[in-house]
N, C-alpha and C. Protein backbone atom coordinates (compact mmCIF):
# COMPACT_ATOMS: atom_id res chain seq x y z
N UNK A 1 12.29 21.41 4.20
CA UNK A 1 11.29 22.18 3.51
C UNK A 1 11.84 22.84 2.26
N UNK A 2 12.84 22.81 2.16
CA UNK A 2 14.09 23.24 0.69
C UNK A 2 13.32 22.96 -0.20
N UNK A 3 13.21 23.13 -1.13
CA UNK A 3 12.40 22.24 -2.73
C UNK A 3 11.26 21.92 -2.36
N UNK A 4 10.37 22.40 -1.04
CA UNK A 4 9.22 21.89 -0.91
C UNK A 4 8.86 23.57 -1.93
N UNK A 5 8.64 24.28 -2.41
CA UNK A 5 7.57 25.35 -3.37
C UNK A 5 6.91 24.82 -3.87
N UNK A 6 6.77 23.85 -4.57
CA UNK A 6 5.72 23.16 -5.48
C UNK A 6 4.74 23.03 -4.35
N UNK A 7 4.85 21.98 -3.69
CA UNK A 7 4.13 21.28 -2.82
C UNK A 7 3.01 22.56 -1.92
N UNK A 8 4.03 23.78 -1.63
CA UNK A 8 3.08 24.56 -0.66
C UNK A 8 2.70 25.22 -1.56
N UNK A 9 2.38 25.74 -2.85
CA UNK A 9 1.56 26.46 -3.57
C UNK A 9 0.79 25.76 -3.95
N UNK A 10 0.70 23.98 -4.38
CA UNK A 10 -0.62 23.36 -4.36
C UNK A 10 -1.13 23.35 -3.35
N UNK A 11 -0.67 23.27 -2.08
CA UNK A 11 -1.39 23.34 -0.91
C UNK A 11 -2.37 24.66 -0.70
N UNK A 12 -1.72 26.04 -1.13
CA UNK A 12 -1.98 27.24 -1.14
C UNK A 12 -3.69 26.93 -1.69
N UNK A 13 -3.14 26.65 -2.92
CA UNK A 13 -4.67 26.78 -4.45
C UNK A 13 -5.48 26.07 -3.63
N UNK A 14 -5.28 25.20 -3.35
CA UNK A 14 -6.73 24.07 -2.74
C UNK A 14 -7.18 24.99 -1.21
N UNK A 15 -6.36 25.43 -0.79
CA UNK A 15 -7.01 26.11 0.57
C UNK A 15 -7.53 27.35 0.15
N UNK A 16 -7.42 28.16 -0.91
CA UNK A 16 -7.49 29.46 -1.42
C UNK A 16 -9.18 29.18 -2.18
N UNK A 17 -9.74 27.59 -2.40
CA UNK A 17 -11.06 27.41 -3.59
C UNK A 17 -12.10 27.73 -2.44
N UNK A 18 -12.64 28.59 -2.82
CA UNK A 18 -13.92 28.60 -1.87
C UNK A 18 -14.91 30.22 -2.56
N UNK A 19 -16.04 30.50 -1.87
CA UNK A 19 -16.82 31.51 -2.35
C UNK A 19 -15.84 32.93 -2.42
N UNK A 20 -16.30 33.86 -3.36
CA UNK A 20 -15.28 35.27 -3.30
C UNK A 20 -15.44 35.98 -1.73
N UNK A 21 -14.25 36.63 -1.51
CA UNK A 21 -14.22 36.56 -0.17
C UNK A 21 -13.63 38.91 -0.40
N UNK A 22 -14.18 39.41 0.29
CA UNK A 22 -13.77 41.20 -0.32
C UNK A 22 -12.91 41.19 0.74
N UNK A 23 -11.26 41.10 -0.35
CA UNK A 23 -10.39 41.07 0.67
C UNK A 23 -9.50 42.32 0.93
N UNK A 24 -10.50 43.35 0.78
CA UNK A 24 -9.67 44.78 0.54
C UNK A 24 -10.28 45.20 2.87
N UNK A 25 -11.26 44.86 2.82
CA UNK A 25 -11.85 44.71 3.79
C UNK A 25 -11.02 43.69 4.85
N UNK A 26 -10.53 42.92 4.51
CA UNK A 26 -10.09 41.38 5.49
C UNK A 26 -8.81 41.38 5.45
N UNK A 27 -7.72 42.59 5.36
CA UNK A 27 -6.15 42.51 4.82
C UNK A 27 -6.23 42.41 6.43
N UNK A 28 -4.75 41.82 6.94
CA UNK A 28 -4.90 41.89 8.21
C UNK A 28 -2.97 42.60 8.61
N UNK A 29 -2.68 43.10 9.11
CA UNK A 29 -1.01 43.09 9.39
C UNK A 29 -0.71 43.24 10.89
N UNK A 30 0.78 42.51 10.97
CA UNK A 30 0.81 42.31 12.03
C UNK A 30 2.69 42.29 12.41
N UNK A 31 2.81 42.80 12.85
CA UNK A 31 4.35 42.63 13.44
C UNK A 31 5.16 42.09 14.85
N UNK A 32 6.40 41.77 14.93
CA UNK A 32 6.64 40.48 15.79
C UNK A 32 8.61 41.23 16.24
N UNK A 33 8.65 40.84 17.01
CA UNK A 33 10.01 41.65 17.53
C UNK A 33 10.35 40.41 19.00
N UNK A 34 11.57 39.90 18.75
CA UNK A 34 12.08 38.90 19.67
C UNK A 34 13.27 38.83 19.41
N UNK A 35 13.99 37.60 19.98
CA UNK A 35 15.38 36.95 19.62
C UNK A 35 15.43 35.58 18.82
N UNK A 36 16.72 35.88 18.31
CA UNK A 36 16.81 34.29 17.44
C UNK A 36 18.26 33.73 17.30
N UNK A 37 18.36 32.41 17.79
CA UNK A 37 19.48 32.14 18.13
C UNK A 37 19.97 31.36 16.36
N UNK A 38 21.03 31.30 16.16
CA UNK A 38 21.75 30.25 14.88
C UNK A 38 22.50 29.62 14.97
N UNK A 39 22.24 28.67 13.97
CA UNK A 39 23.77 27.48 14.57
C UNK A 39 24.67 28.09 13.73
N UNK A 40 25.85 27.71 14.20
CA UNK A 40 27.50 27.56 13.56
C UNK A 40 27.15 27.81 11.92
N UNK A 41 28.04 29.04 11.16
CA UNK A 41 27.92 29.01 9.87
C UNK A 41 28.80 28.39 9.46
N UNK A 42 30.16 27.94 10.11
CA UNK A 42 30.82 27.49 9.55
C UNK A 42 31.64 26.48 10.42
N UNK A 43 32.33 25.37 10.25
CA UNK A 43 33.30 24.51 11.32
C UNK A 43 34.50 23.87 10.63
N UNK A 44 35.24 24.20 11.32
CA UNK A 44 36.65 23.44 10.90
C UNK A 44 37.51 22.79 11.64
N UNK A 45 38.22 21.61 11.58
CA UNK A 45 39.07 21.29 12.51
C UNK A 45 40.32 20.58 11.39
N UNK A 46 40.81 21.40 10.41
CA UNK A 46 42.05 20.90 9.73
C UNK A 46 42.84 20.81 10.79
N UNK A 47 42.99 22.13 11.40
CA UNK A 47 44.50 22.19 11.92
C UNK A 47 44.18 22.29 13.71
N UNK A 48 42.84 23.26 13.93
CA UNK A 48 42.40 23.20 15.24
C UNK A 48 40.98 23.10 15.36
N UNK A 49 40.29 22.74 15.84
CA UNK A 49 38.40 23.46 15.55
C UNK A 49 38.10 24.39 16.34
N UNK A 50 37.37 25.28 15.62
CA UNK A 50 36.86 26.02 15.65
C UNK A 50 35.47 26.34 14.76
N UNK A 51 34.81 27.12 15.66
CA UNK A 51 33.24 27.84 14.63
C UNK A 51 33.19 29.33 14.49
N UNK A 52 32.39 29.44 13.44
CA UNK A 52 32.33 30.45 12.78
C UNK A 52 30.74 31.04 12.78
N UNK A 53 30.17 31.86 14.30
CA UNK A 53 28.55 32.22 14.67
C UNK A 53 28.15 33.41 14.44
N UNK A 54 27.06 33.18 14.35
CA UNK A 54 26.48 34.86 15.05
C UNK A 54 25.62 34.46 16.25
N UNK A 55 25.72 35.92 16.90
CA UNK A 55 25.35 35.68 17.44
C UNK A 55 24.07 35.64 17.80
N UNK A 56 23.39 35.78 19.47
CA UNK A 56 21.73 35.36 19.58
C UNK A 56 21.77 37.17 19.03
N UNK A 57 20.53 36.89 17.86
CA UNK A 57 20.83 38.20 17.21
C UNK A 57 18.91 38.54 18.18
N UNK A 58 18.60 40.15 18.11
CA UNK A 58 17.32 40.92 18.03
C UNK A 58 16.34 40.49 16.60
N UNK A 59 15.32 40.20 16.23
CA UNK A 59 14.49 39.66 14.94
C UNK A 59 13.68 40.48 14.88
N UNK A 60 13.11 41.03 13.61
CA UNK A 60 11.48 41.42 13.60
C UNK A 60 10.91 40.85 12.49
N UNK A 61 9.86 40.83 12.77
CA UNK A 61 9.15 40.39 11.00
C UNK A 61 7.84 41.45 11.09
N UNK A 62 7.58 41.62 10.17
CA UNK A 62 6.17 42.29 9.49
C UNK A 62 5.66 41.76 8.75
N UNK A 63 4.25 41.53 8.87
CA UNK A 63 3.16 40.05 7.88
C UNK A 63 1.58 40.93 7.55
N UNK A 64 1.29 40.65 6.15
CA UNK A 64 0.68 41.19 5.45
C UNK A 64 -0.11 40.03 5.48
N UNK A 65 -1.51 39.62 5.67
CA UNK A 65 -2.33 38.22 5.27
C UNK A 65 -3.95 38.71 4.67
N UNK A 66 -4.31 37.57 3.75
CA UNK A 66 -5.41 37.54 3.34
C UNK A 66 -6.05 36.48 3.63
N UNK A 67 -7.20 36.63 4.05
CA UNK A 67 -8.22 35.34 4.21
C UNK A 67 -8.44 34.64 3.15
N UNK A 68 -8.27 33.18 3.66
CA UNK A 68 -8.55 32.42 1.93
C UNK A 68 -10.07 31.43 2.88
N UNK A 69 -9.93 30.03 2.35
CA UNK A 69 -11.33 29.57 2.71
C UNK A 69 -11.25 29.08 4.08
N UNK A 70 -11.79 29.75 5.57
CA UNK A 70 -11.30 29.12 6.77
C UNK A 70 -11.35 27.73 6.94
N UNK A 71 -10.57 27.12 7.52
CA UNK A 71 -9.24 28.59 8.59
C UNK A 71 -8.33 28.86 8.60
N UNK A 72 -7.91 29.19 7.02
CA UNK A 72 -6.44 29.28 6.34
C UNK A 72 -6.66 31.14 6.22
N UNK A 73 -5.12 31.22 6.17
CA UNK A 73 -4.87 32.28 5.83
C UNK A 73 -4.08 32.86 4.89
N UNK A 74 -3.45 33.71 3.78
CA UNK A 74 -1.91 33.33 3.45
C UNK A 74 -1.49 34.42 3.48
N UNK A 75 0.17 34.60 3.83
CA UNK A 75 0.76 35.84 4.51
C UNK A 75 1.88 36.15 3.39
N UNK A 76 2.06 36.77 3.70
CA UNK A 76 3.49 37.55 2.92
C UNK A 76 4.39 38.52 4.23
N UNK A 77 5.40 37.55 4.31
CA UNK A 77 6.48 38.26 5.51
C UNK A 77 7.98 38.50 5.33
N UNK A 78 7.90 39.54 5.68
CA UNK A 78 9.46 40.27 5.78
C UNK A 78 10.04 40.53 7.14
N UNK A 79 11.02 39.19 7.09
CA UNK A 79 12.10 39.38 8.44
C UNK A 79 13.10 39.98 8.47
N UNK A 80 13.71 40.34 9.62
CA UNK A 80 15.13 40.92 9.69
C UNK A 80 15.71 40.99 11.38
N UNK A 81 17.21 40.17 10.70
CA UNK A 81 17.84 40.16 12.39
C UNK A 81 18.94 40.69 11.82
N UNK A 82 19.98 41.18 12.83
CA UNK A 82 21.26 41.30 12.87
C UNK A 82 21.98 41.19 13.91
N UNK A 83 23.72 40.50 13.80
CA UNK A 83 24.19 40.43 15.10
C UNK A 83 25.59 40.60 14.70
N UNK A 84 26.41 40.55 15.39
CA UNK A 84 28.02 40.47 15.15
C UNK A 84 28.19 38.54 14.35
N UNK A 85 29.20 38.74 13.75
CA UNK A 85 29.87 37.16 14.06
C UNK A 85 31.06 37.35 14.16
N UNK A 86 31.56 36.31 15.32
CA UNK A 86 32.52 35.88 15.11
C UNK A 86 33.16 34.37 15.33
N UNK A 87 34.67 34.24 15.63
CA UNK A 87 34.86 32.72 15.47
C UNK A 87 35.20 32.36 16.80
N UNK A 88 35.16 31.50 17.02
CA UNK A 88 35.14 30.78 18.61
C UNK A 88 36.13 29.65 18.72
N UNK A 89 36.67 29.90 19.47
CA UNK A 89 37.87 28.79 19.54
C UNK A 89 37.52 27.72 20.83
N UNK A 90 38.40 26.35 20.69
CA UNK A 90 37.69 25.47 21.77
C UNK A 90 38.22 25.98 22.98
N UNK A 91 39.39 27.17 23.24
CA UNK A 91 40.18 27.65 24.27
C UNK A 91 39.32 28.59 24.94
N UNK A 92 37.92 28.79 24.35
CA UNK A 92 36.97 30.04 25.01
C UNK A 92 37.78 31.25 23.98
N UNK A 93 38.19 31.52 23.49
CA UNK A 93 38.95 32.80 22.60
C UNK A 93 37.98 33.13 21.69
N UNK A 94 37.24 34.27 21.77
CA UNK A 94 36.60 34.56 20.76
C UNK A 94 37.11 35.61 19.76
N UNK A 95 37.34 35.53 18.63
CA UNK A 95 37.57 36.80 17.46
C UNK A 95 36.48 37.18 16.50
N UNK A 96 35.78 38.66 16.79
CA UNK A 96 34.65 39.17 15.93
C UNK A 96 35.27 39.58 14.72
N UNK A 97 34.42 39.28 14.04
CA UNK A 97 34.87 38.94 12.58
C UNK A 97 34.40 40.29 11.46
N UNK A 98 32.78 40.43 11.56
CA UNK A 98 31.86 41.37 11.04
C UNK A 98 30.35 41.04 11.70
N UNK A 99 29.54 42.40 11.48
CA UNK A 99 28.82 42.18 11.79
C UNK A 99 27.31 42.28 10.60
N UNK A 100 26.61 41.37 10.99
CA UNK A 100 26.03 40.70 9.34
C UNK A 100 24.46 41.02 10.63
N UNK A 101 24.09 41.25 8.50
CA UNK A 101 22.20 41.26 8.67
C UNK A 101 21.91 40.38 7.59
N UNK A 102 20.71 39.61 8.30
CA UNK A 102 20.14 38.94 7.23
C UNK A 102 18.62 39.35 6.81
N UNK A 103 18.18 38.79 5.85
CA UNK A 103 17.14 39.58 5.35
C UNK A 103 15.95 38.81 4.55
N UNK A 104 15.22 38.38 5.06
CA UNK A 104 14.47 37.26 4.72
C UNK A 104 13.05 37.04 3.84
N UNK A 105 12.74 37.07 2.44
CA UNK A 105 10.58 37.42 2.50
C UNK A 105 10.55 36.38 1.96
N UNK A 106 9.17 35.70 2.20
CA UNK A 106 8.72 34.56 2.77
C UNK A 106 6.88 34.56 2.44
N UNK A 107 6.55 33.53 1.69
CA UNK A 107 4.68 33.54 1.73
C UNK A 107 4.63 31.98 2.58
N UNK A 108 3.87 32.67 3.53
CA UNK A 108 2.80 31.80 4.68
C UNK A 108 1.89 31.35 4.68
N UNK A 109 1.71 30.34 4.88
CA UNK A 109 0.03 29.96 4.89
C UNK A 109 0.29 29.55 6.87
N UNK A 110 -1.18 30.11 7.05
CA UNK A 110 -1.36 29.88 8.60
C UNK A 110 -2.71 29.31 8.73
N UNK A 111 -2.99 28.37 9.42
CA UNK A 111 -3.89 27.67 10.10
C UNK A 111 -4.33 28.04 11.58
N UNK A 112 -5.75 28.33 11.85
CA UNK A 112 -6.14 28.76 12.99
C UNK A 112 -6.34 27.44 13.38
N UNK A 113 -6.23 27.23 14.32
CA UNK A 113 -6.82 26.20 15.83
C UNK A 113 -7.23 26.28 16.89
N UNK A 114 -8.35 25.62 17.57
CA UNK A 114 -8.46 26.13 18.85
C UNK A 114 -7.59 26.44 20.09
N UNK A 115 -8.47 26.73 21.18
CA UNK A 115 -7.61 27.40 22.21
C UNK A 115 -6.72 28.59 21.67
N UNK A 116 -6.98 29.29 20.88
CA UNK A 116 -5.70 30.41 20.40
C UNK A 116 -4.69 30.07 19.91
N UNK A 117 -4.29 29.13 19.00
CA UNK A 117 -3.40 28.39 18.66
C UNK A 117 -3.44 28.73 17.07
N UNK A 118 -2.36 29.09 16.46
CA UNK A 118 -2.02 29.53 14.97
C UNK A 118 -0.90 29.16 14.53
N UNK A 119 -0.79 28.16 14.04
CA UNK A 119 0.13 27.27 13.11
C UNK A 119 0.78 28.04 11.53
N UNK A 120 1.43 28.22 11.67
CA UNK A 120 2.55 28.39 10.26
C UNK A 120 3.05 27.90 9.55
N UNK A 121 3.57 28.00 8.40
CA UNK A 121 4.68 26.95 7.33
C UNK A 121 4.88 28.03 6.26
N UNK A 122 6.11 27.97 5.62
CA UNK A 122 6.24 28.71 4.14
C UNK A 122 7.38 28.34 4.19
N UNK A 123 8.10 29.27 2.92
CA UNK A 123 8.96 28.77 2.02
C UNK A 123 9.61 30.48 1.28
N UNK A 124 10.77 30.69 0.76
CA UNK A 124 11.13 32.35 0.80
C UNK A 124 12.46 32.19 0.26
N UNK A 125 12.81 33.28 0.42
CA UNK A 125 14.38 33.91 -0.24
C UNK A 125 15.28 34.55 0.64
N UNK A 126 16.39 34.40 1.28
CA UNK A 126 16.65 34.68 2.16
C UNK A 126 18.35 35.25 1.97
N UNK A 127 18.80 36.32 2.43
CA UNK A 127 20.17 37.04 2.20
C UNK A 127 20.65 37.38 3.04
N UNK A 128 21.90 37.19 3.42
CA UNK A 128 23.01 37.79 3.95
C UNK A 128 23.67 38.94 3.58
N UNK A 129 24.00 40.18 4.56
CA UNK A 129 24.55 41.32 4.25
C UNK A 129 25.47 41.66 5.20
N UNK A 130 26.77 41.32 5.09
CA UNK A 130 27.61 41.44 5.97
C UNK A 130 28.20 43.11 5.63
N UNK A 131 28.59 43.44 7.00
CA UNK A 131 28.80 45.18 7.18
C UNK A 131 30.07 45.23 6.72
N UNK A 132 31.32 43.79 6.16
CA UNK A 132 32.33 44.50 5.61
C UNK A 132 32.43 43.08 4.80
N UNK A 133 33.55 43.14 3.45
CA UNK A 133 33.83 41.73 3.12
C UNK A 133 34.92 41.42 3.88
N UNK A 134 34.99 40.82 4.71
CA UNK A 134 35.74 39.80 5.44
C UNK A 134 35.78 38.34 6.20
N UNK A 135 37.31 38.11 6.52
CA UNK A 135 36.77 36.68 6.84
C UNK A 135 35.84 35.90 5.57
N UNK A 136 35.02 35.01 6.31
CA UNK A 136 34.02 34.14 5.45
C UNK A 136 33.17 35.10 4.33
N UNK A 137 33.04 36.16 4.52
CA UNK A 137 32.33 36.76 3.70
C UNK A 137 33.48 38.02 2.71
N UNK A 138 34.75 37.50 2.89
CA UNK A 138 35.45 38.92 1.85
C UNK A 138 35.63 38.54 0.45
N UNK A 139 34.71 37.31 0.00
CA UNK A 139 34.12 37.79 -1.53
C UNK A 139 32.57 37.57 -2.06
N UNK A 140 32.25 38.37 -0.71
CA UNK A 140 31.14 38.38 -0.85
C UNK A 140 29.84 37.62 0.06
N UNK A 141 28.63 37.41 -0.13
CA UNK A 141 28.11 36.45 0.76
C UNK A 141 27.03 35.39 -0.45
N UNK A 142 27.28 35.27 -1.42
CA UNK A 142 26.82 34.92 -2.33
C UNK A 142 24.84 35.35 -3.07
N UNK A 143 24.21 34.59 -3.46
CA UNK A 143 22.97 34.90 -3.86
C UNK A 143 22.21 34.87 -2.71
N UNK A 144 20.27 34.93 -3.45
CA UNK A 144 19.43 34.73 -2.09
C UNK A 144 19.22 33.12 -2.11
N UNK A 145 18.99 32.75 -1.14
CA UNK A 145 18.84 31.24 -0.70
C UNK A 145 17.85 31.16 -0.16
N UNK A 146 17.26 29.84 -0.87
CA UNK A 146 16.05 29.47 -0.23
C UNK A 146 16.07 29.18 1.03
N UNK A 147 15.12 28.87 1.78
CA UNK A 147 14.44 28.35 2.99
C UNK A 147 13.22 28.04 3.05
N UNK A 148 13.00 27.31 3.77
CA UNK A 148 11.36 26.76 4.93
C UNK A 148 11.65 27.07 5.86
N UNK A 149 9.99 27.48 6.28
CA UNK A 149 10.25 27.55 7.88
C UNK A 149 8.58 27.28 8.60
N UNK A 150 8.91 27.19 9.66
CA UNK A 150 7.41 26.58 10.62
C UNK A 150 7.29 27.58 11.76
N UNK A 151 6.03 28.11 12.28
CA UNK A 151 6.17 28.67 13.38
C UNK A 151 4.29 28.05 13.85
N UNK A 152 5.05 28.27 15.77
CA UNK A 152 3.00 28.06 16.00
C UNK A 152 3.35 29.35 17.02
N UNK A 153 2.26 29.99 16.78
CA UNK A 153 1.63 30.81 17.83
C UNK A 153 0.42 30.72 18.67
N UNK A 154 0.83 31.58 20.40
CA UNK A 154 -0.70 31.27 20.85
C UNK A 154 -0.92 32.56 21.55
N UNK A 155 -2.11 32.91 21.52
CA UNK A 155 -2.69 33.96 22.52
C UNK A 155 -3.52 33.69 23.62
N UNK A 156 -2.98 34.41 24.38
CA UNK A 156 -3.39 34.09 25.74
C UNK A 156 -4.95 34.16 25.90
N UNK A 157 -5.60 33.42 26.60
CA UNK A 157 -7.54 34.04 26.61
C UNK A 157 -7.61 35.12 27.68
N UNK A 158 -7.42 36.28 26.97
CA UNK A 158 -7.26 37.81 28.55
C UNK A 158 -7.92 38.39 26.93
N UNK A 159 -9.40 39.13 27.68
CA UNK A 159 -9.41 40.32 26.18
C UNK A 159 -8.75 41.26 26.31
N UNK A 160 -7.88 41.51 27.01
CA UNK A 160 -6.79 43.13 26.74
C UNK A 160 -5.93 42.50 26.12
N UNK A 161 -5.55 40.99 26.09
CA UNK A 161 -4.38 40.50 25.29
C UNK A 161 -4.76 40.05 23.79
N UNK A 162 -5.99 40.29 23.44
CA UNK A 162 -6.67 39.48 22.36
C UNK A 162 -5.62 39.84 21.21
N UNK A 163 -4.85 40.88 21.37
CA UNK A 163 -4.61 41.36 19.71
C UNK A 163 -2.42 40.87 19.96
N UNK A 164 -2.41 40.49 21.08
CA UNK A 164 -0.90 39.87 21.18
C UNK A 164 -1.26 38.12 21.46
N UNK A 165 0.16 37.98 20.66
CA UNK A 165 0.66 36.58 20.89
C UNK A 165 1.73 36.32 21.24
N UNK A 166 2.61 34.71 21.84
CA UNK A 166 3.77 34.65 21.93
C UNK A 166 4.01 33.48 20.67
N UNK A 167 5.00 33.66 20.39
CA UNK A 167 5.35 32.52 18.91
C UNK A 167 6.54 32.00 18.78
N UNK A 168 6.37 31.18 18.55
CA UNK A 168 8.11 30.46 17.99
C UNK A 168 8.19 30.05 16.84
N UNK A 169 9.47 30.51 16.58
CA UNK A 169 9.34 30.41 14.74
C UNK A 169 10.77 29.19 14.61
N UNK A 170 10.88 28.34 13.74
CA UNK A 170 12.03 27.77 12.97
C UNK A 170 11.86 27.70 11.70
N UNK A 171 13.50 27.80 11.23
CA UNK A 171 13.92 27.93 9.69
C UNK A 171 14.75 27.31 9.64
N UNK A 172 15.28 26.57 8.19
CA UNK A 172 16.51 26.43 7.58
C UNK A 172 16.88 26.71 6.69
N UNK A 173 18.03 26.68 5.98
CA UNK A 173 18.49 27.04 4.78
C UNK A 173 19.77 26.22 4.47
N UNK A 174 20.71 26.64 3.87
CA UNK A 174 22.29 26.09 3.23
C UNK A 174 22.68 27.45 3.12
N UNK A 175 24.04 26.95 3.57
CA UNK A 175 24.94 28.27 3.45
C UNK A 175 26.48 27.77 3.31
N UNK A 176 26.82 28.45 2.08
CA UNK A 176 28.22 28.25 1.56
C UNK A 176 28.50 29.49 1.03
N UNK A 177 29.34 30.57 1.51
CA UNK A 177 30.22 31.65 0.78
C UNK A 177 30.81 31.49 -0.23
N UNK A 178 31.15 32.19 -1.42
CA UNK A 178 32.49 31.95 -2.38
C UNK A 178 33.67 32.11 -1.67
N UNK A 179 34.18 32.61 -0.26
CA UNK A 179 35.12 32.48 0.30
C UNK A 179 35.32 30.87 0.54
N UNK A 180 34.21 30.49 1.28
CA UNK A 180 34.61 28.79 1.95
C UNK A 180 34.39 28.37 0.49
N UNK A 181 34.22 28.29 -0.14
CA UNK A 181 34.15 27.33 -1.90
C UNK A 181 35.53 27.28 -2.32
N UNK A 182 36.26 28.67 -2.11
CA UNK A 182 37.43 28.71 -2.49
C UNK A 182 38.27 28.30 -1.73
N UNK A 183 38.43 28.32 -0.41
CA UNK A 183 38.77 27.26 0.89
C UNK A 183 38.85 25.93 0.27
N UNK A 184 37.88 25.41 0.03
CA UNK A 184 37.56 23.96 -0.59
C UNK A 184 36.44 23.42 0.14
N UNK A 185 35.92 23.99 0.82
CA UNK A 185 34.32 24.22 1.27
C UNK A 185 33.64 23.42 0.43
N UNK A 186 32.87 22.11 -0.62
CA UNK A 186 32.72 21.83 -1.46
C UNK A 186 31.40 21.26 -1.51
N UNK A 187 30.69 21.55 -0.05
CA UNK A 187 29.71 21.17 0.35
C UNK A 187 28.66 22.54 1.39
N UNK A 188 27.52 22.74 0.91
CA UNK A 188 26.94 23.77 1.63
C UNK A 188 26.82 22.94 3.30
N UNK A 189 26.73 23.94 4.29
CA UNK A 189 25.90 23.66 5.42
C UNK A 189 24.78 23.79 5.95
N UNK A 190 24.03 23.31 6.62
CA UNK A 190 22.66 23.15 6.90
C UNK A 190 22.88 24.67 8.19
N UNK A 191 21.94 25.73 7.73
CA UNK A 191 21.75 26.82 9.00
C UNK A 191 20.19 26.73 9.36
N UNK A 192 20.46 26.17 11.32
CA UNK A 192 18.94 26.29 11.84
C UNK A 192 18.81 27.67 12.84
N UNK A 193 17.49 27.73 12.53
CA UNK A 193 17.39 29.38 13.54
C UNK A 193 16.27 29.22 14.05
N UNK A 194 16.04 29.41 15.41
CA UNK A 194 14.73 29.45 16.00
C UNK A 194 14.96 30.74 16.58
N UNK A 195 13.88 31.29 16.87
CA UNK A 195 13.14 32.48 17.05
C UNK A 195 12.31 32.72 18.33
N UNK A 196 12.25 32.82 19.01
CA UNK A 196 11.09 33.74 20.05
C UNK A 196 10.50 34.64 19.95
N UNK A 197 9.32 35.34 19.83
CA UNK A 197 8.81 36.23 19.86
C UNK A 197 7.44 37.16 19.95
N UNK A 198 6.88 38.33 20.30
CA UNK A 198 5.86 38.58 20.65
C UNK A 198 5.15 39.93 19.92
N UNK A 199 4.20 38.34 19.18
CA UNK A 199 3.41 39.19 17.52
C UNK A 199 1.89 39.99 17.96
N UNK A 200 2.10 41.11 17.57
CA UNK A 200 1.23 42.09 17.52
C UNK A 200 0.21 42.74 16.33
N UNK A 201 -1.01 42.13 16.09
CA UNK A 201 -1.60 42.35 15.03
C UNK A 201 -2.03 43.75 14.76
N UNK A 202 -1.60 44.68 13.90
CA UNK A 202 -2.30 45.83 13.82
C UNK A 202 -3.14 45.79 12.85
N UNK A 203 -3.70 45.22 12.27
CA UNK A 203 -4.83 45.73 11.74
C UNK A 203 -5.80 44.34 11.53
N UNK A 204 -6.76 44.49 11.22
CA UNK A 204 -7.63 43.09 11.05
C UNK A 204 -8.42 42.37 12.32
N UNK A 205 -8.86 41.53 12.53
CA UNK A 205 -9.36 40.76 13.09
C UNK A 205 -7.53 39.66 13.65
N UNK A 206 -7.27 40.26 15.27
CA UNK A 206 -6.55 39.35 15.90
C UNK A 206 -6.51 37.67 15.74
C-alpha cells in the first residue's frame, strides 16, 4: 500500500461526489485501545543471528470521520503504541535495548457492510521515538515514513453493544535507522503490525 496516495485520494473524490451532506451535524469520533504485535526491526547473522523487536506493545487510536456519499466514510486517525525493544539471541538471551513509541496519523476511508461489518484502508506518516539514542536508534530514528494499512471491524447485534466493536487492524511500512545505514544496512526492511482491538464510538451515529 506504500505509493498507493494517489490511488486512495482518487478513490476518496469519487466516493466523496454526491448531494451536500451538513457535516458539522454528522462528525462522528471514536476511540480504540488493544494490543499490537511487530515483526523484527532488525536481523543479522554476520557473526551470530540475532533480532532486534519490540515488543507486543498496548495501542490506541482516536478517529475523527465525515460522511461522504453512503456507505463511505473518511476518517482522520491518530495512533499510538509503545513498548520496550530489545535484541534476542537464538540462545533465548534477551538484551533491552530502549524503550520506543511510535506515532502514527493516517486518512481512512471506511466502508459499511452488512451484518455489522466496517471495512478500512488508508495510507499516513508514521514515527519512531525512541526514549534514548541507542543501539539501532543512537543517531537517531530517522524521518516520518509512510505506510498503508487495512482494518475490518464488527459489532456484535446486542443494542447495549451497538456503540462497541471488535477490530483488527494491519500495517506496513520500511524501516532503516541512520545507525543500520551506517552498519551497511543498505536496504530498508519491511515492518508488519497487526493490532487487536475494541473501538468505541463517542460521538455520532455507531
Amino acid at each position: 500500500m506504500i505509493g498507493g496516495g494517489g490511488r486512495f485520494a482518487l478513490a476518496l473524490a469519487v466516493a466523496a461526489a454526491g448531494p451536500p451532506i451538513h457535516l458539522a451535524a454528522q462528525v462522528t469520533l471514536s476511540a480504540s485501545v488493544g494490543a499490537r504485535y511487530t515483526s523484527p526491526l532488525a536481523r543479522d547473522s554476520i557473526v551470530t543471528a540475532f533480532d532486534v523487536r519490540a515488543a507486543l506493545a498496548p495501542a490506541a487510536t482516536v478517529s475523527a470521520g465525515l460522511p461522504l456519499r453512503a456507505p463511505w466514510t473518511a476518517e482522520l486517525a491518530l495512533d499510538v503504541s509503545s513498548s520496550g525493544v530489545a535484541r534476542d539471541d537464538p540462545d533465548g538471551t534477551v538484551a533491552p535495548i530502549t524503550h520506543l513509541t511510535t506515532l502514527a496519523l493516517g486518512v481512512v476511508l471506511a466502508r459499511t457492510l452488512p451484518h455489522g461489518f466496517i471495512v478500512r484502508a488508508g495510507v499516513g506518516g508514521l514515527k519512531y521515538m525512541p526514549s534514548e539514542r541507542i543501539g539501532i536508534f543512537r543517531d537517531g530514528s530517522g524521518g516520518v515514513t509512510p505506510f498503508g494499512a487495512a482494518a475490518v471491524a464488527w459489532t456484535p447485534p446486542v443494542p447495549l453493544a451497538r456503540r462497541l466493536a471488535v477490530e483488527a487492524r494491519y500495517d506496513l511500512h520500511r524501516f532503516l535507522t541512520p545507525a543500520l545505514r551506517n552498519e551497511g544496512f543498505t536496504n530498508s526492511r519491511t515492518i508488519h503490525r497487526v493490532a487487536v482491538a475494541i473501538r468505541y464510538t463517542l460521538r455520532g451515529a455507531p
